[in-house]
Protein backbone atom coordinates (compact mmCIF):
# COMPACT_ATOMS: atom_id res chain seq x y z
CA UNK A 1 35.66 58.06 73.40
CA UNK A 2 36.37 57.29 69.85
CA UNK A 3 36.35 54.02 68.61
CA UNK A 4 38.83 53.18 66.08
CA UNK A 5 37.70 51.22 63.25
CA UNK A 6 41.26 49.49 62.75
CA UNK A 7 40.52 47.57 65.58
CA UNK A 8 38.62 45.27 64.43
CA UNK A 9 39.21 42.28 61.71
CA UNK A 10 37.42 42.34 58.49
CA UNK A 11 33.85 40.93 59.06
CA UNK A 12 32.35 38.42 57.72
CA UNK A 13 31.81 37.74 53.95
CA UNK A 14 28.39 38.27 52.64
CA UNK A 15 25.68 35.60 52.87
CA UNK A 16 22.27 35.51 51.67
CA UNK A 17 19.66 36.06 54.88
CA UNK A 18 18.63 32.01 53.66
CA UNK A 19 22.22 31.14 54.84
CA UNK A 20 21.86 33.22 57.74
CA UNK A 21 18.54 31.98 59.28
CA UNK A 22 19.62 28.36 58.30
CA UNK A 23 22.75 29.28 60.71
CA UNK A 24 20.67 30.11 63.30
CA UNK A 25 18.55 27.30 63.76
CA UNK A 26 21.83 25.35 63.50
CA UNK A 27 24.30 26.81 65.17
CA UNK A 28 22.80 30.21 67.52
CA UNK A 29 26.17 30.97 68.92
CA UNK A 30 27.83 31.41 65.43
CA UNK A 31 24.47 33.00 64.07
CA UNK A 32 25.17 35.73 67.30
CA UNK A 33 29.10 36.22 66.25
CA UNK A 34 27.93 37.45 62.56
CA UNK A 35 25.45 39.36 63.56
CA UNK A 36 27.14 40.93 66.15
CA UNK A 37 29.94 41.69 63.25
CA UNK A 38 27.32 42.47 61.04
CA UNK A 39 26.20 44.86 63.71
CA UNK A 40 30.09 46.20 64.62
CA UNK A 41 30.76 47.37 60.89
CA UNK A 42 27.11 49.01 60.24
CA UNK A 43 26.33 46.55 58.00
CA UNK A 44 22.54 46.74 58.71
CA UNK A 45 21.23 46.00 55.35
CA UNK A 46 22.86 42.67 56.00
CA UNK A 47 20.73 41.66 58.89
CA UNK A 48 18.84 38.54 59.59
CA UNK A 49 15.59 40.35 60.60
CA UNK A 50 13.17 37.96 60.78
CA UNK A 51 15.74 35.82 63.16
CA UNK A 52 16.66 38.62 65.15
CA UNK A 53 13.46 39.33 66.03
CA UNK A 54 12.52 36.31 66.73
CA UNK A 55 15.74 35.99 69.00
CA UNK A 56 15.11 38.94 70.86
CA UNK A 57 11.72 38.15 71.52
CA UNK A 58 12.83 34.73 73.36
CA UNK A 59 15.32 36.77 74.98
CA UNK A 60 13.03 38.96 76.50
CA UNK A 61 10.70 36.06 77.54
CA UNK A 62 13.39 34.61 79.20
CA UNK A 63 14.46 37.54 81.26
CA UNK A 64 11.18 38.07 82.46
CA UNK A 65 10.38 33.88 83.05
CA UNK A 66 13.69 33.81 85.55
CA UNK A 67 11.79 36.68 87.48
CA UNK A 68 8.87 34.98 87.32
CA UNK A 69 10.77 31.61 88.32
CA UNK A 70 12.86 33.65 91.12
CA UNK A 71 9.86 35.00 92.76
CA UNK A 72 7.92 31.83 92.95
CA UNK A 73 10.65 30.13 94.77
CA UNK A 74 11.47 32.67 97.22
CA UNK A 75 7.85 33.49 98.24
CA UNK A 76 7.12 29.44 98.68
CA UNK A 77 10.42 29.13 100.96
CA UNK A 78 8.96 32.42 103.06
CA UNK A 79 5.60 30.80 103.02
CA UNK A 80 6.99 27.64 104.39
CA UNK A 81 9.55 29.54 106.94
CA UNK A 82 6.14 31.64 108.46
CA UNK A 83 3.97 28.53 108.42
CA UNK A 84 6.49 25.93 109.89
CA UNK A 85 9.39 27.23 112.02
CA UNK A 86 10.14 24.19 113.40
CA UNK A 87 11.04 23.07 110.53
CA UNK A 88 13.30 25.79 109.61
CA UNK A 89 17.07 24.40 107.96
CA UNK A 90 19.90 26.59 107.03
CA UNK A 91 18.92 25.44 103.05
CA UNK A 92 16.11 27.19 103.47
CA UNK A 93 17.46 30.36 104.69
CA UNK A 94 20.12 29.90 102.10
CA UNK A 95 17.63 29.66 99.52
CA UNK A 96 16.08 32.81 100.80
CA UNK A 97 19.13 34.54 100.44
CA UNK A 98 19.92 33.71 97.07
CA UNK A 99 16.84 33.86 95.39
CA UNK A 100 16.63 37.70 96.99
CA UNK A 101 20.12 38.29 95.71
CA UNK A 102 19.48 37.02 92.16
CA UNK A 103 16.34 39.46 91.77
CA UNK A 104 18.08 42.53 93.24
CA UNK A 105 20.77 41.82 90.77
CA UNK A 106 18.49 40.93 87.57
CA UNK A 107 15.50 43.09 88.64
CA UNK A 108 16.56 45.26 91.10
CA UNK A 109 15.44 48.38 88.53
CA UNK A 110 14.28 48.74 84.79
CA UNK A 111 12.23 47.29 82.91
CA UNK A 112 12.85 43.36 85.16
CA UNK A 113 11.67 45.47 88.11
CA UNK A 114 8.31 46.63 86.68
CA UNK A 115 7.59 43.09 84.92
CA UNK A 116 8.21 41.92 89.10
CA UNK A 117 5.85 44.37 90.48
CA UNK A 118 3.21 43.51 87.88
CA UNK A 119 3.53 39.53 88.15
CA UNK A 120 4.13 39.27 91.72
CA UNK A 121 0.36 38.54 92.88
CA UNK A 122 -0.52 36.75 89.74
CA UNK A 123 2.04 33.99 90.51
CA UNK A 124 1.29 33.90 93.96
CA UNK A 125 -1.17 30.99 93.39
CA UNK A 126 1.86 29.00 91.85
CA UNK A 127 3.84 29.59 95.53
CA UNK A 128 1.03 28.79 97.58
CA UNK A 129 1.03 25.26 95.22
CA UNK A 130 4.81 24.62 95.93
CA UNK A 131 4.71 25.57 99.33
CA UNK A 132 1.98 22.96 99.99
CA UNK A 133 3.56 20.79 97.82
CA UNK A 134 7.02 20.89 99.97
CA UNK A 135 5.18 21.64 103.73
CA UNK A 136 2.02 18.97 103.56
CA UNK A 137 -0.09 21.65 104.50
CA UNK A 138 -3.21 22.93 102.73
CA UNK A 139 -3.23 25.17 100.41
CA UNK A 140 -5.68 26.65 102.59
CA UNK A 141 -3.21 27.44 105.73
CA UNK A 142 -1.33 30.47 103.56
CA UNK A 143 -2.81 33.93 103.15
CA UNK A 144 -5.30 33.68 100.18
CA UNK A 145 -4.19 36.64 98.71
CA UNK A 146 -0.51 37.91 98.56
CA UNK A 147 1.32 39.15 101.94
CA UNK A 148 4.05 40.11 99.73
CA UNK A 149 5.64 43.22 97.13
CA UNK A 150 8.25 43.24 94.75
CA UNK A 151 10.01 45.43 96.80
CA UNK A 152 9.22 44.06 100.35
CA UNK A 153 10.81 40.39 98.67
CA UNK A 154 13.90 41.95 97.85
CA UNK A 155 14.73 43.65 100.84
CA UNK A 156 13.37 40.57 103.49
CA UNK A 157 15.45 39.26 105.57
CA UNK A 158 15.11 36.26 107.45
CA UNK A 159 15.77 35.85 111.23
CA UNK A 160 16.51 32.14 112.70
């Protein structure tokens, strides 16, 4: 497919990289339309590098903290569905659900999916804590070291 450069509208005008990297620590959303104009037209050489770095960077921290974040959540509400099924609420199993959903949709493969399988016993400890935290139990009543894969999470399936 060819794209046809009459498509787009003129970019934007020059501006020094200073105006650039003051633009994005003001205003990030505006800083993203240039650059992704910038980027559009080929204009390379007029790049704010040390802010797109910088940006992508976060970006990638991010990506791999809402894993991080995902997983912790769904193996405390297994943890606490295992360890007290009397207590077991539809909020819980609709937690499950989601929080499975959400990684099989960010991290299901790729890069996500390896960052999973490599963090998934290191933030075990942190599940263990909420699980405790949420069930009054000790942190001594879950499995000391983890029950749980990447890949074992995002296929489980809860039964009432």
């Amino acid at each position: 497919m060819r794209i046809r450069t009459d498509q787009y509208q003129p970019g934007p005008p020059p501006r020094p990289i200073e105006d650039l990297a003051s633009l994005y620590r003001d205003d990030e959303t505006a800083w993203l339309e240039i650059m992704s104009s910038l980027a559009r037209q080929g204009r390379v050489e007029e790049f704010d590098l040390p802010s797109l770095s910088e940006y992508l960077a976060d970006m990638a921290w991010r990506d791999r903290r809402e894993v991080e974040s995902r997983l912790v959540v769904l193996m405390s509400h297994l943890l606490k569905w295992e360890h007290q099924p009397d207590q077991r609420s539809r909020s819980w199993k609709a937690t499950i659900v989601e929080q499975r959903q959400e990684l099989n949709r960010h991290a299901g493969r790729g890069v996500l999916k390896n960052h999973g399988i490599a963090v998934v016993e290191t933030i075990y400890p942190e599940a263990i804590d909420r699980a405790a935290a949420e069930t009054g139990l000790s942190r001594e009543s879950f499995p000391p070291s983890c029950p749980f894969t990447f890949d074992g999470l995002l296929m489980v399936e809860v039964d009432d």
